[in-house]
N, C-alpha and C. Protein backbone atom coordinates (compact mmCIF):
# COMPACT_ATOMS: atom_id res chain seq x y z
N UNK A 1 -1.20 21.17 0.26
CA UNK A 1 -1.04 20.00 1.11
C UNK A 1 0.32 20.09 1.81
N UNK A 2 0.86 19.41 3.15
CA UNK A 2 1.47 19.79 4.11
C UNK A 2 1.72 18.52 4.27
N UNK A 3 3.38 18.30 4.20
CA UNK A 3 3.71 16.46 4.31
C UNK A 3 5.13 16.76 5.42
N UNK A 4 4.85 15.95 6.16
CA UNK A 4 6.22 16.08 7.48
C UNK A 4 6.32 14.81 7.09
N UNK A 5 7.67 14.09 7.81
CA UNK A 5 8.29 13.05 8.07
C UNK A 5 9.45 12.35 8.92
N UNK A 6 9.06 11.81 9.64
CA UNK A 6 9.95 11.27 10.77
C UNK A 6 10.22 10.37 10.63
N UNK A 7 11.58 10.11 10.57
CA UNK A 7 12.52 8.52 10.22
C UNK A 7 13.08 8.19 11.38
N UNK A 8 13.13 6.66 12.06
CA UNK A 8 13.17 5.81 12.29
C UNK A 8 14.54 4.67 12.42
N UNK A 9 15.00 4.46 13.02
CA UNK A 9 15.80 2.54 12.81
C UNK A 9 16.03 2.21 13.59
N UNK A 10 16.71 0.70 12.83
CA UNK A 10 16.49 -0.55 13.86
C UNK A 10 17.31 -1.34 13.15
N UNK A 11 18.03 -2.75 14.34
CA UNK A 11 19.07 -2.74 12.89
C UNK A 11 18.11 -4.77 13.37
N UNK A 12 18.32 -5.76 12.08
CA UNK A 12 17.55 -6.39 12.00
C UNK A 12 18.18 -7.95 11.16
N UNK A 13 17.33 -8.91 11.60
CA UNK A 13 18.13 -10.23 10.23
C UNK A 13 17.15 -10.39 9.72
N UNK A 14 17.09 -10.93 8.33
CA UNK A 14 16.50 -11.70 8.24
C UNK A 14 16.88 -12.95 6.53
N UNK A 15 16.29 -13.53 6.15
CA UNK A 15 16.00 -14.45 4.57
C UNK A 15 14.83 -14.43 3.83
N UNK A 16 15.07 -14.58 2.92
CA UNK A 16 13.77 -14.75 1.92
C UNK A 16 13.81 -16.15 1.15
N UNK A 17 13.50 -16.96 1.87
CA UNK A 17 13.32 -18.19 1.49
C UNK A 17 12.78 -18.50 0.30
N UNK A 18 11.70 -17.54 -0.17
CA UNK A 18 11.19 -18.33 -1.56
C UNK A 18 12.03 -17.70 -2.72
N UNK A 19 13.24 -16.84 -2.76
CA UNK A 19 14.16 -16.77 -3.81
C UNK A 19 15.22 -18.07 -4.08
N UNK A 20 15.80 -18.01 -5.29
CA UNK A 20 16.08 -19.12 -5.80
C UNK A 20 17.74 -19.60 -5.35
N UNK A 21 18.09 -21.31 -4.97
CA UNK A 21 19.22 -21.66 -4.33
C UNK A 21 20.30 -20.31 -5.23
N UNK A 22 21.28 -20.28 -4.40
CA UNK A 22 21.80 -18.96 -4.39
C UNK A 22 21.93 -17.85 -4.60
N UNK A 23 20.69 -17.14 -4.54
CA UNK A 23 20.28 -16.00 -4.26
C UNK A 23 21.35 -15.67 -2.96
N UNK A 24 21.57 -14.30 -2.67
CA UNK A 24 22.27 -13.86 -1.56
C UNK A 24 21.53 -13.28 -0.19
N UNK A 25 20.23 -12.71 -0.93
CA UNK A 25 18.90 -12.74 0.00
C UNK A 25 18.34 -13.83 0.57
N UNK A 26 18.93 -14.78 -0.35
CA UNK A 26 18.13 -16.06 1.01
C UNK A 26 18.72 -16.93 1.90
N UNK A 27 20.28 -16.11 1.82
CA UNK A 27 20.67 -16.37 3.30
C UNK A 27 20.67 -15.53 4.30
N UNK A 28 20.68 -16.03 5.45
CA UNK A 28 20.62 -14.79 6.56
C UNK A 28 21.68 -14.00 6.84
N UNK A 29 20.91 -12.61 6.62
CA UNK A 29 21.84 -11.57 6.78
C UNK A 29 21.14 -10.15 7.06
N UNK A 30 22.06 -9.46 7.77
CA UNK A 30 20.94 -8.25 8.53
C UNK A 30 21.00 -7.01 8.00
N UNK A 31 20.18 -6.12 8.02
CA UNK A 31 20.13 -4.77 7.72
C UNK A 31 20.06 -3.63 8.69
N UNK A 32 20.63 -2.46 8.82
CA UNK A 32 20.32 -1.22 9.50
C UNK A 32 18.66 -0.54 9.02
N UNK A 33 18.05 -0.85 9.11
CA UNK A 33 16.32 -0.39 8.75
C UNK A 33 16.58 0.80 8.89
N UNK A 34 16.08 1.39 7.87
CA UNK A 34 15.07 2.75 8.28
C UNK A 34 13.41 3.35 8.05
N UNK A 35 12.66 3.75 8.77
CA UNK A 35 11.73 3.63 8.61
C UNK A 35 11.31 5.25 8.25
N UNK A 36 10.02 5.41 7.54
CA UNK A 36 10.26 6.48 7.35
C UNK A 36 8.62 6.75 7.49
N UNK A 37 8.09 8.08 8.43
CA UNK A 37 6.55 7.89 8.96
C UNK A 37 5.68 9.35 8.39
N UNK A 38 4.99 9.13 6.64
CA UNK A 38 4.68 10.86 6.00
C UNK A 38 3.10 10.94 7.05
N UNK A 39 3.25 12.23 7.19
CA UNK A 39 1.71 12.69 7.47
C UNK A 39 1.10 13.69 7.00
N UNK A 40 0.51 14.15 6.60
CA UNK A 40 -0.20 15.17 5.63
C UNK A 40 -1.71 15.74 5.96
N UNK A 41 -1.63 17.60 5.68
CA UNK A 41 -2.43 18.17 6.20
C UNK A 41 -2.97 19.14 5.60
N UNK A 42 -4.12 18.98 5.00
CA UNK A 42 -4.42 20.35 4.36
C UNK A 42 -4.32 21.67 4.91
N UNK A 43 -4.48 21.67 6.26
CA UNK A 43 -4.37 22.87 7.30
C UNK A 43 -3.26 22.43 8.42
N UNK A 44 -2.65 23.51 8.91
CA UNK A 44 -2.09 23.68 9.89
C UNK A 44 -2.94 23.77 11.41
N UNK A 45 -2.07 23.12 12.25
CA UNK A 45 -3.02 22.87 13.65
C UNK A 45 -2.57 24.56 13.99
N UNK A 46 -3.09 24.85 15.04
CA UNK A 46 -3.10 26.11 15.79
C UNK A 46 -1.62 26.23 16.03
N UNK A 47 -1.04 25.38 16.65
CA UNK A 47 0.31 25.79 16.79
C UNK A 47 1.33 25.84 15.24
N UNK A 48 0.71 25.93 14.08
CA UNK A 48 1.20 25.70 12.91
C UNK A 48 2.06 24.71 12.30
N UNK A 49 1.55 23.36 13.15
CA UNK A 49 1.87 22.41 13.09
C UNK A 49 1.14 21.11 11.89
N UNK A 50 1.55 20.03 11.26
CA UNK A 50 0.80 19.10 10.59
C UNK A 50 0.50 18.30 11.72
N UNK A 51 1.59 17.96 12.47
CA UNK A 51 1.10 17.19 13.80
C UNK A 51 2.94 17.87 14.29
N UNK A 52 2.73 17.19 16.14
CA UNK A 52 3.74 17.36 16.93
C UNK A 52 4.97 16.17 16.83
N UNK A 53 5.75 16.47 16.44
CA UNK A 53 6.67 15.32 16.37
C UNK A 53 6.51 14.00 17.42
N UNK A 54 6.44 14.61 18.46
CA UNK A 54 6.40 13.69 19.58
C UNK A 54 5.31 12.68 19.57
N UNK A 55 4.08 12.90 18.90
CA UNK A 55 2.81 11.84 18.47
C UNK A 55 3.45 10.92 18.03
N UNK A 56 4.78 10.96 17.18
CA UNK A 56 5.29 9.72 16.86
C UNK A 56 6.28 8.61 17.55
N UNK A 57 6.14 9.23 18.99
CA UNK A 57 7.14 8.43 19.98
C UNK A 57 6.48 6.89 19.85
N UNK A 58 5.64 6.59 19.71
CA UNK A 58 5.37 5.15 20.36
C UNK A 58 5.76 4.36 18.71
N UNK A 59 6.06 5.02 17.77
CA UNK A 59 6.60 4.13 16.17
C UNK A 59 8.04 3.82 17.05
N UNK A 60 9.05 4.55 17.53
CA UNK A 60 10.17 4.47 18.03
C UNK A 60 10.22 3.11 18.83
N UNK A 61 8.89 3.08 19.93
CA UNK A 61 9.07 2.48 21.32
C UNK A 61 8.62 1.03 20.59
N UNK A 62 7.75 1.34 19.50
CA UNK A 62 7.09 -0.02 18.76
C UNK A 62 8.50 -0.87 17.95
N UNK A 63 9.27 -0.28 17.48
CA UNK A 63 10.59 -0.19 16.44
C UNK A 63 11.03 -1.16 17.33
N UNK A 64 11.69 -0.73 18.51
CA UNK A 64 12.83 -0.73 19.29
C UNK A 64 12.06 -2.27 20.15
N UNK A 65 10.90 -2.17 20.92
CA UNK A 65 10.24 -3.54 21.56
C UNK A 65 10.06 -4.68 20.51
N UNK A 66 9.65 -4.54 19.34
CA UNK A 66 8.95 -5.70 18.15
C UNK A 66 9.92 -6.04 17.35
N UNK A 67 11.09 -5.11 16.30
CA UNK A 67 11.76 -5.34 15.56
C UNK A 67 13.37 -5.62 15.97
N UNK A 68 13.53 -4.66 16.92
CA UNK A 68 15.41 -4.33 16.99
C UNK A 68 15.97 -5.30 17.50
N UNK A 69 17.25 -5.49 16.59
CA UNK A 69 17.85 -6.59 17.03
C UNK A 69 16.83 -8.44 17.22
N UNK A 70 15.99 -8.38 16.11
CA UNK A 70 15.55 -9.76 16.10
C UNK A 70 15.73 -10.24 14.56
N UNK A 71 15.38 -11.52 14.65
CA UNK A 71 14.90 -11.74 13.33
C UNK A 71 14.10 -11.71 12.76
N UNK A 72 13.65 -10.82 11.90
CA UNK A 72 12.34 -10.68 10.81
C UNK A 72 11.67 -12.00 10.24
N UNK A 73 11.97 -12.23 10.20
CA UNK A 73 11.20 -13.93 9.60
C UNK A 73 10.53 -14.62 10.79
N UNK A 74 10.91 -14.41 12.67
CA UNK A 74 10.08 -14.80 13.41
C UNK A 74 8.69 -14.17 13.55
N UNK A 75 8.92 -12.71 12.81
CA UNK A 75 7.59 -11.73 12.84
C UNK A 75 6.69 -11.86 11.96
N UNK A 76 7.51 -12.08 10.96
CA UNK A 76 6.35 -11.85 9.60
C UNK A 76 6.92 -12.45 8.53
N UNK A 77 5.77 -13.12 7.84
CA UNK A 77 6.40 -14.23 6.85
C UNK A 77 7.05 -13.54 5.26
N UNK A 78 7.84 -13.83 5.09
CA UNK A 78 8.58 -13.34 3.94
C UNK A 78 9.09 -11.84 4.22
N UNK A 79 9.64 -11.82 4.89
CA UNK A 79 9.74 -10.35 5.41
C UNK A 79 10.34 -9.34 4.24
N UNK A 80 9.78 -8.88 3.14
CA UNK A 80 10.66 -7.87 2.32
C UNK A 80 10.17 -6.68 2.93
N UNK A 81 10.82 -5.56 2.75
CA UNK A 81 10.53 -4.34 3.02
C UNK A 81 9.48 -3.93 2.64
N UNK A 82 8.66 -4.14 0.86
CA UNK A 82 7.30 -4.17 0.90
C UNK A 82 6.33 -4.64 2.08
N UNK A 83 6.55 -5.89 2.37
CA UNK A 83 5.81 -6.19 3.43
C UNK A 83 5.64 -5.59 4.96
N UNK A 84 6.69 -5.55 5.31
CA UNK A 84 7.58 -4.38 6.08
C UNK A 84 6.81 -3.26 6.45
N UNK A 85 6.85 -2.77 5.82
CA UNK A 85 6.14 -1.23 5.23
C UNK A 85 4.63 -0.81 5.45
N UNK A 86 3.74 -2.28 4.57
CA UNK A 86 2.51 -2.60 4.96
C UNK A 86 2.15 -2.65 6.45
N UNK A 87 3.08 -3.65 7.12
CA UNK A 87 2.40 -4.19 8.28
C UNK A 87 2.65 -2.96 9.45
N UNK A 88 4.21 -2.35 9.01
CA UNK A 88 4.02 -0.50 9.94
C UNK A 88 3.08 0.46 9.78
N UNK A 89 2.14 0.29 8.86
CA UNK A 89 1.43 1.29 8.38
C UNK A 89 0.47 0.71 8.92
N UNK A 90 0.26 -0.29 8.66
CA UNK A 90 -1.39 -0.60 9.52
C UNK A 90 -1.03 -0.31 11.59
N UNK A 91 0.04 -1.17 11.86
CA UNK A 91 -0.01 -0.34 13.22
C UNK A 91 0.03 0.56 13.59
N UNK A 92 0.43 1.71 12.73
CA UNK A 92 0.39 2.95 13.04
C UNK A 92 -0.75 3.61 13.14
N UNK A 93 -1.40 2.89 12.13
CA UNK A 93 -3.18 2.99 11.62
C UNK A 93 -3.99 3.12 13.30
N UNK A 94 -3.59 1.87 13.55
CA UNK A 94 -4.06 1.14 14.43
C UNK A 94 -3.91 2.36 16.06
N UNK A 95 -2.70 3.07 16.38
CA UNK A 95 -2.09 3.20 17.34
C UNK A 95 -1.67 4.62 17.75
N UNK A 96 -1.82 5.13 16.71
CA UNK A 96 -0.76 6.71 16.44
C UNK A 96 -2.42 7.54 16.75
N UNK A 97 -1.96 9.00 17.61
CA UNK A 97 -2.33 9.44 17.97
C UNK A 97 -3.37 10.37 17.03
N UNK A 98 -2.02 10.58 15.72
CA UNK A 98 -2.60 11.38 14.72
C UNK A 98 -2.76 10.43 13.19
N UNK A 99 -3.10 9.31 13.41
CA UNK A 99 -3.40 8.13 12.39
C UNK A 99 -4.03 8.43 11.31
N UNK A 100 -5.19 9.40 11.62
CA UNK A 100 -6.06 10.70 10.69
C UNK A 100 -5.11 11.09 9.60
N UNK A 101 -3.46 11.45 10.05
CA UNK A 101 -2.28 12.09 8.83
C UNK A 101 -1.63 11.20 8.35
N UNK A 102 -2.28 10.00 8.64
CA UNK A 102 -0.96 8.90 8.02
C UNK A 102 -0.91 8.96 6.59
N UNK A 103 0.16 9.07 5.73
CA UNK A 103 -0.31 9.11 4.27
C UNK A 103 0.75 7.79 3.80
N UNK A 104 1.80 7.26 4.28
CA UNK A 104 2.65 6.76 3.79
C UNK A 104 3.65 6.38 5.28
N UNK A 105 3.89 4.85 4.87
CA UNK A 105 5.33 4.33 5.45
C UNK A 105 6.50 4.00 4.63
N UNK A 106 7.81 4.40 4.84
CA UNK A 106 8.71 3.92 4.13
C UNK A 106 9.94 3.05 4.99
N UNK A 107 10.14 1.86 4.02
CA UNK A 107 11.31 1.35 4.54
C UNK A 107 12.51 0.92 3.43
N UNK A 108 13.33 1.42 4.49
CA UNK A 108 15.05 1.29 3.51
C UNK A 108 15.49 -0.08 4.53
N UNK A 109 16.03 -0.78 3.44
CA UNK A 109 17.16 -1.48 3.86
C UNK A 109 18.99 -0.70 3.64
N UNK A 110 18.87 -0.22 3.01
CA UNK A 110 20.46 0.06 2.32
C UNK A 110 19.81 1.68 2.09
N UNK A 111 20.79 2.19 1.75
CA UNK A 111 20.93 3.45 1.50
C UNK A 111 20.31 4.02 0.23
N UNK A 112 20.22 3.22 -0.65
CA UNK A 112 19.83 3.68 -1.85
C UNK A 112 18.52 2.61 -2.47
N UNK A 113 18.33 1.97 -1.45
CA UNK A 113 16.78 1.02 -1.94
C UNK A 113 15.28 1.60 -0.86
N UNK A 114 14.35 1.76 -1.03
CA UNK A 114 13.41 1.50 -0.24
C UNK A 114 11.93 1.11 -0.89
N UNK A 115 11.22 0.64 -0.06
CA UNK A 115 9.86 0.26 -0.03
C UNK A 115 8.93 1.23 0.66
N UNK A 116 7.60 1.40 -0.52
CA UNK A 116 6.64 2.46 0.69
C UNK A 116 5.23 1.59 0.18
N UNK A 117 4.50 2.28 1.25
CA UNK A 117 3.40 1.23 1.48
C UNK A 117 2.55 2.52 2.04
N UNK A 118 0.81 2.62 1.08
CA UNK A 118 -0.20 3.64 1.39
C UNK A 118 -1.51 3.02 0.94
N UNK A 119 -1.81 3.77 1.88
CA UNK A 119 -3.62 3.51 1.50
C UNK A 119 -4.55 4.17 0.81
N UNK A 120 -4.85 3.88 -0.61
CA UNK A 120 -6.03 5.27 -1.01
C UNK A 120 -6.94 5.61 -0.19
N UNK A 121 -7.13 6.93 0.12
CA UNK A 121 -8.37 7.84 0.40
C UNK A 121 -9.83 6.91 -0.38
């Protein structure tokens, strides 16, 4: 099996309202995102490729129009990076050229935390 990956960011606010009065997450405060896009291939395409990097331009153009520089909580309710994660993976589902390789989305808030989000076969 054959796994590429193209990462992603965007920098972002948001709260998590249903954590408890002073929690530090549930005030507003923003993150540098990173997103992270696996695709996987039992075979290589002709050009010995899993896919062409560039199939993943429109995650960038999607990143940069929907997420960058807004607040997450106007998009999607409870915004954790689990959720995050989910709702990139289904548009990608939805949108990506080579959607067929999607195996996994990942999202970091911080450097050393992330969330991934997949669909069984």
């Amino acid at each position: 099996m054959y796994v590429i990956a193209k990462r992603f960011a965007f920098s972002a606010s948001h709260r998590l309202d249903l954590l408890p009065e002073g929690h530090p997450c549930r005030r507003d405060h923003g993150h540098n995102y990173v997103v992270e896009i696996r695709l996987t291939a039992h075979e290589l395409d002709p050009y010995g490729f899993v896919a062409d990097f560039g199939e993943l331009t429109p995650v960038r153009d999607h990143l940069a129009d929907t997420y960058d520089h807004r607040c997450l909580n106007d998009i999607l309710e409870q915004p954790t990076c689990e959720r995050l994660a989910r709702r990139l993976y289904r548009w990608c589902s939805d949108n990506l050229p080579v959607a067929h390789l999607l195996r996994a989305v990942r999202v970091s808030e911080t450097p050393s935390t992330w969330a991934e989000y997949r669909e069984e076969p």
